[in-house]
N, C-alpha and C. Protein backbone atom coordinates (compact mmCIF):
# COMPACT_ATOMS: atom_id res chain seq x y z
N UNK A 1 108.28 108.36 101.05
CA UNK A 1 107.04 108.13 100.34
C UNK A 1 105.91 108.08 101.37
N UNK A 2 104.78 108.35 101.00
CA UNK A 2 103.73 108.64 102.23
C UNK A 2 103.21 107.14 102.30
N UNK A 3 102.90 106.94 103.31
CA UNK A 3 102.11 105.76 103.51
C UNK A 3 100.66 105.87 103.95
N UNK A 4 99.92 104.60 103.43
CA UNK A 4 98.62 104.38 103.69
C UNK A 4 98.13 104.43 105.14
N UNK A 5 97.03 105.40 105.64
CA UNK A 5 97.31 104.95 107.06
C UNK A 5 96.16 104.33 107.74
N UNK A 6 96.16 103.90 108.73
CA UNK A 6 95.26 103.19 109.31
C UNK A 6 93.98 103.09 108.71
N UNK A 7 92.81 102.33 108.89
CA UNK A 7 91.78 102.49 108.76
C UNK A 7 91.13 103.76 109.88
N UNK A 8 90.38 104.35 109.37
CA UNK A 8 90.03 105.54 110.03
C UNK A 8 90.79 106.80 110.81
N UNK A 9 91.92 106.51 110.61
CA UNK A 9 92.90 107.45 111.18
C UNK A 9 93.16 109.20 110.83
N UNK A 10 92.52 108.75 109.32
CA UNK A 10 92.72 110.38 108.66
C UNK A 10 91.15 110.37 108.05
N UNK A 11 90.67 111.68 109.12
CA UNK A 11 89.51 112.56 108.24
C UNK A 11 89.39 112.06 106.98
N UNK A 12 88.17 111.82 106.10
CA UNK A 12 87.90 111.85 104.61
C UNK A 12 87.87 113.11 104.29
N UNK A 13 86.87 113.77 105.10
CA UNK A 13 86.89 115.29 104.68
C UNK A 13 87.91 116.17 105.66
N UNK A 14 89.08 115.77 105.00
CA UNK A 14 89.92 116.99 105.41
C UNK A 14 90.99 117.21 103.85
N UNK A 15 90.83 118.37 104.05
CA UNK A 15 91.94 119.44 102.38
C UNK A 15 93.20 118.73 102.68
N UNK A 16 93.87 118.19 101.92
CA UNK A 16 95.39 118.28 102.05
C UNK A 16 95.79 118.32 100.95
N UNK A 17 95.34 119.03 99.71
CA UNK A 17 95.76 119.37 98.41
C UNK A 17 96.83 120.24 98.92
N UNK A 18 96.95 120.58 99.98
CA UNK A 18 98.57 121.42 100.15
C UNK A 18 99.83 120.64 100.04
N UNK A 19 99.22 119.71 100.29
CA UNK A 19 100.77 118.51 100.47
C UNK A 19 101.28 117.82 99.47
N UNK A 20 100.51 118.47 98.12
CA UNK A 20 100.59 118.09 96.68
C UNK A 20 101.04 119.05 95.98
N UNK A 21 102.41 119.17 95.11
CA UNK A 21 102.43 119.60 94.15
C UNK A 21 102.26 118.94 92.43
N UNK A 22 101.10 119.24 92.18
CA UNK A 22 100.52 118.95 90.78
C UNK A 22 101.48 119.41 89.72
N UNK A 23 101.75 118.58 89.15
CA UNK A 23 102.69 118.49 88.23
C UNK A 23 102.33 118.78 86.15
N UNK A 24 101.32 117.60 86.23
CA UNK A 24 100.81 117.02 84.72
C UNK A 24 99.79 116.24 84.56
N UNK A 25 98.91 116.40 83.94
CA UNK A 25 97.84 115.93 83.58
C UNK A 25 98.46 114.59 82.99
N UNK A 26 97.93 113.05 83.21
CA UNK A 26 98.26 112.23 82.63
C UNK A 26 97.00 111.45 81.92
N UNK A 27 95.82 111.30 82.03
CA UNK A 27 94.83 111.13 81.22
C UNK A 27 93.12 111.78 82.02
N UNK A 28 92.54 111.91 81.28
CA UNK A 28 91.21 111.43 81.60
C UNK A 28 90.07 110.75 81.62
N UNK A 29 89.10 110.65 82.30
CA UNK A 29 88.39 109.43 81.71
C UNK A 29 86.48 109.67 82.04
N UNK A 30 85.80 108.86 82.12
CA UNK A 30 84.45 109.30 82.50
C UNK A 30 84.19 109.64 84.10
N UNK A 31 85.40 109.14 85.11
CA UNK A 31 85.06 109.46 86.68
C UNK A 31 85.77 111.36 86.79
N UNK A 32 86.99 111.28 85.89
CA UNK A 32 87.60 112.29 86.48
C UNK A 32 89.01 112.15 85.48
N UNK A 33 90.03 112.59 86.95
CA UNK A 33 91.36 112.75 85.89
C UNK A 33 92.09 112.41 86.97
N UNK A 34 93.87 111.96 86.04
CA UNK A 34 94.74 111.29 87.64
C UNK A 34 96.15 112.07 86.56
N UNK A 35 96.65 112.43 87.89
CA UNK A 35 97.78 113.72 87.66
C UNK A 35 99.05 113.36 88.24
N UNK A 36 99.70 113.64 87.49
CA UNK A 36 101.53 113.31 88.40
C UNK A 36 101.39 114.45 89.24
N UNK A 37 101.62 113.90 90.90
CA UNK A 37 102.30 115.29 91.54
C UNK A 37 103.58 114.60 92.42
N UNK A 38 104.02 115.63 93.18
CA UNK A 38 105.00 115.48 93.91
C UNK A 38 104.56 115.81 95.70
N UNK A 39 104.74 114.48 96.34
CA UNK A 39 103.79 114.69 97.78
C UNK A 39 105.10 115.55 98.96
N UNK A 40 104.76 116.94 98.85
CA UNK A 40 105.95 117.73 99.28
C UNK A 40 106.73 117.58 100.50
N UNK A 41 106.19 116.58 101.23
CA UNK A 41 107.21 116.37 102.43
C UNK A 41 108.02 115.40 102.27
N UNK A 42 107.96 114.33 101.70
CA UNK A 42 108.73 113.36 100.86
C UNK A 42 109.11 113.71 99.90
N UNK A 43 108.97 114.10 98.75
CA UNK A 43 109.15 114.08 97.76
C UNK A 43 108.99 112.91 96.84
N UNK A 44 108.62 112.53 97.23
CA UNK A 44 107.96 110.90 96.10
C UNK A 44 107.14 111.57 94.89
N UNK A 45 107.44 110.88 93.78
CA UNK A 45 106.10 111.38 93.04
C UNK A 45 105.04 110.14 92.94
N UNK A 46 104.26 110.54 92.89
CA UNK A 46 102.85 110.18 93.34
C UNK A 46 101.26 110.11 91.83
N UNK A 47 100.61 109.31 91.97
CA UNK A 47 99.27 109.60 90.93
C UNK A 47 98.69 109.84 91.94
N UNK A 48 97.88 111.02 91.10
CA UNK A 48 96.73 111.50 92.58
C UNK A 48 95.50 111.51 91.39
N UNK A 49 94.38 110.55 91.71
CA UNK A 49 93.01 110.85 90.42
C UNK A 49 92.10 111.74 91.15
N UNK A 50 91.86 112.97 90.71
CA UNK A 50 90.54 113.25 91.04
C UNK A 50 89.27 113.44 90.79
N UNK A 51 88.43 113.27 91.23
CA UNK A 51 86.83 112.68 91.06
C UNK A 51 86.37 114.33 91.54
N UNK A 52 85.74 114.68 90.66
CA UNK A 52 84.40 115.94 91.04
C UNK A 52 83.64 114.56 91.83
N UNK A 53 82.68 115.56 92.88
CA UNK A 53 82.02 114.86 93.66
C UNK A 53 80.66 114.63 92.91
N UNK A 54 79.99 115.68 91.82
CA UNK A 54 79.05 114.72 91.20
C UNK A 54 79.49 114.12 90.32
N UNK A 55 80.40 114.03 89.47
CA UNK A 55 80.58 112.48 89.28
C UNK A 55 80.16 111.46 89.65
N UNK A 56 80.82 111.36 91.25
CA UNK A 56 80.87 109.93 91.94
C UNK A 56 79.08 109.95 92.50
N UNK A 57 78.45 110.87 92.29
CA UNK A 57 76.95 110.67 92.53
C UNK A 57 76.63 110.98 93.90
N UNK A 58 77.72 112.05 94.42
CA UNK A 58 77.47 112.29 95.64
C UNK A 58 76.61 113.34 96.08
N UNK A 59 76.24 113.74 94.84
CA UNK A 59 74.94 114.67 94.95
C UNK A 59 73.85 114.35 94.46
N UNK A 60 72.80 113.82 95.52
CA UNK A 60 71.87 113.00 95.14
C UNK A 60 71.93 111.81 95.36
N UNK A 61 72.12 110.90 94.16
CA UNK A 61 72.27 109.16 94.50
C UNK A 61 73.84 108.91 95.17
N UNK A 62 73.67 108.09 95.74
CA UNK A 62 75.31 107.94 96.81
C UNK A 62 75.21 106.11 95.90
N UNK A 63 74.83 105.88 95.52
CA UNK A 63 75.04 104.45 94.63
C UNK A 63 76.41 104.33 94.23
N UNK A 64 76.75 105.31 93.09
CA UNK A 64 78.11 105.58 93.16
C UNK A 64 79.26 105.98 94.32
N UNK A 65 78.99 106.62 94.80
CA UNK A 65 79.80 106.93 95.83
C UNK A 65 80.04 105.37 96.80
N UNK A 66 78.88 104.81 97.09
CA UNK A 66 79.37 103.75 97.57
C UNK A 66 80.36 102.51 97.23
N UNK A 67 80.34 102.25 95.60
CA UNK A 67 81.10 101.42 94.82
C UNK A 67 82.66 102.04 95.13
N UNK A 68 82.64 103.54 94.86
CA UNK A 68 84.06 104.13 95.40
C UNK A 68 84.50 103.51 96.24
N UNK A 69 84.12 103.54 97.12
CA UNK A 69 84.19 103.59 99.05
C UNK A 69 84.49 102.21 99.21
N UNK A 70 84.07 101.41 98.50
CA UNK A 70 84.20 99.69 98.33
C UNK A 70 86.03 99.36 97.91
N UNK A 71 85.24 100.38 96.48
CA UNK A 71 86.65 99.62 95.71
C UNK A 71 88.42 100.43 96.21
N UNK A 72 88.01 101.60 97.13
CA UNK A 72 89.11 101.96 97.47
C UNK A 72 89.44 101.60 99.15
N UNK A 73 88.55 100.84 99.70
CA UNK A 73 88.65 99.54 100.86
C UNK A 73 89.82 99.01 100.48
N UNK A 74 89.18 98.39 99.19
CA UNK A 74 89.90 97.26 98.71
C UNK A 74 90.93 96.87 98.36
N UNK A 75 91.74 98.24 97.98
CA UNK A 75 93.04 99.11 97.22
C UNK A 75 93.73 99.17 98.78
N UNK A 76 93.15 99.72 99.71
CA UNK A 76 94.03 99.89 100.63
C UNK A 76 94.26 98.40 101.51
N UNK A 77 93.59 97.46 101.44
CA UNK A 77 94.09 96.59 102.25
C UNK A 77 95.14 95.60 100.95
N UNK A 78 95.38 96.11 99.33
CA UNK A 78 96.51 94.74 98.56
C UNK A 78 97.47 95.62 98.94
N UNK A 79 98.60 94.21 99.12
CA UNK A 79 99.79 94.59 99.03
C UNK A 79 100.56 93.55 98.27
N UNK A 80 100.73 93.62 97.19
CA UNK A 80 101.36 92.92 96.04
C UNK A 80 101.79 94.07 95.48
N UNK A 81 102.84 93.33 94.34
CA UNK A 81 103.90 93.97 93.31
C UNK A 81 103.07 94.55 92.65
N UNK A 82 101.74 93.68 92.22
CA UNK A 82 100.98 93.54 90.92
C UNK A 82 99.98 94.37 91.04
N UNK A 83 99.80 95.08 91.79
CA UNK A 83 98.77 95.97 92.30
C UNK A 83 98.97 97.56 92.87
N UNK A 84 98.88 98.57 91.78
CA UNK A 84 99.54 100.07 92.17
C UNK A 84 99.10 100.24 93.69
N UNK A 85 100.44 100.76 94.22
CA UNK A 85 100.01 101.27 96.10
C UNK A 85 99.27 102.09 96.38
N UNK A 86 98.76 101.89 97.01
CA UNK A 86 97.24 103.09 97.46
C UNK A 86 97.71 103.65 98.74
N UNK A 87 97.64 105.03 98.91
CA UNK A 87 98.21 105.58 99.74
C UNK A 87 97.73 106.74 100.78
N UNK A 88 96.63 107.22 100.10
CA UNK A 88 95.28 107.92 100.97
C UNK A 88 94.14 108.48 100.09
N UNK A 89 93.26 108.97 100.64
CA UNK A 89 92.17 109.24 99.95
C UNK A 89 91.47 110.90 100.82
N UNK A 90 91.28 111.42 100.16
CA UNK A 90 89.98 112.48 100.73
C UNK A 90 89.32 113.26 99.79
N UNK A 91 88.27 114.30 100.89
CA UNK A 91 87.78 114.61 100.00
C UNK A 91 88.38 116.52 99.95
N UNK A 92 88.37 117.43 99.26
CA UNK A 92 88.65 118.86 98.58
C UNK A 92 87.16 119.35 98.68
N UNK A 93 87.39 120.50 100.02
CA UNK A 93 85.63 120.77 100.15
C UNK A 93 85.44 121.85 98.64
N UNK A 94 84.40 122.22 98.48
CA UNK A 94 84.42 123.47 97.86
C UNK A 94 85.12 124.44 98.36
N UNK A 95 85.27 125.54 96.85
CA UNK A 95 86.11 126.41 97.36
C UNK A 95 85.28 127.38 97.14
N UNK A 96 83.92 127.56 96.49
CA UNK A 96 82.70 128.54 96.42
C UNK A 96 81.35 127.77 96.82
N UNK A 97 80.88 128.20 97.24
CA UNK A 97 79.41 128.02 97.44
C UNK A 97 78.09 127.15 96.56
N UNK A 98 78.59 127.50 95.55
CA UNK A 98 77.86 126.25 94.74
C UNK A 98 78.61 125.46 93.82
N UNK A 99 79.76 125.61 94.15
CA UNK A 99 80.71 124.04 93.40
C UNK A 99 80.32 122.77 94.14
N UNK A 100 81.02 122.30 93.35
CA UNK A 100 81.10 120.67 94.34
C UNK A 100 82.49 120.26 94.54
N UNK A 101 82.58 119.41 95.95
CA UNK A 101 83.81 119.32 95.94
C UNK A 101 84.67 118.02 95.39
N UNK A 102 85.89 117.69 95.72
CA UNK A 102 86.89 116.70 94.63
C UNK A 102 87.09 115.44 95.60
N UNK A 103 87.15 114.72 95.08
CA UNK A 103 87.44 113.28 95.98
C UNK A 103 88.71 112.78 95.06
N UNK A 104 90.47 113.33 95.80
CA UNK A 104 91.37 112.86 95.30
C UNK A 104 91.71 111.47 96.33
N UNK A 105 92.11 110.35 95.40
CA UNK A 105 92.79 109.58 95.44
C UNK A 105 94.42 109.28 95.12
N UNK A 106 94.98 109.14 96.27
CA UNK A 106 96.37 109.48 96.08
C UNK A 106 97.34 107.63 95.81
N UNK A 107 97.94 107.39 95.35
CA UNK A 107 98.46 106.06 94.66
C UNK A 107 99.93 106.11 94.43
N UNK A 108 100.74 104.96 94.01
CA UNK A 108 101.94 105.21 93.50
C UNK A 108 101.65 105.13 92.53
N UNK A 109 102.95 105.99 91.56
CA UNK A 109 102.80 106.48 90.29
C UNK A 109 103.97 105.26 89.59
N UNK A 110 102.89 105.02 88.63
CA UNK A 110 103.68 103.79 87.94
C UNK A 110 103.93 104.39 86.67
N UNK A 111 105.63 104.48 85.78
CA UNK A 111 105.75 104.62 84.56
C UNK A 111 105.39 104.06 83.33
């Protein structure tokens, strides 16, 4: 299973949607959507949510973006039963020129 890693240790903006195989849509909501995949060097399955970047208000106001940045601090330093594992975060640059890019959050996947 992948683990959370250091504070600052892994790029925000670096792609590693390769290391994901996306599986199933499991809901959506007003930030985005969080998907069963399978994290391919482990094989763990995994919730990965992802956030379009305007969503999170990263185009333009960063207000949002900062509450992110807070509340997934916050995720990475619990470690209780009671609290899904948080396991990395980045961001999915664009893949054209005037998209925006994805801010997946990667978690354990709870049934």
């Amino acid at each position: 299973m992948p683990s959370a890693p250091p504070p600052g240790a892994t790029p925000l903006y670096a792609d590693k949607t390769d290391n994901f195989n996306v599986l199933a849509l499991l809901g959506e909501g007003s930030f985005g959507a969080v998907y069963r995949a399978i994290h391919r060097d482990t094989g763990a399955t995994v919730a990965v949510k992802v956030i379009p970047q305007q969503e999170m208000g990263m185009v333009g106001d960063d207000s949002e973006t900062e509450k992110m940045m807070g509340e997934i601090e916050i995720l990475s330093r619990c470690d209780s039963p009671f609290i899904v594992g948080y396991y990395e975060c980045f961001v999915k640059p664009p893949v054209k020129r005037l998209d925006s890019g994805e801010m997946w959050i990667v978690t354990e996947f709870c049934q």
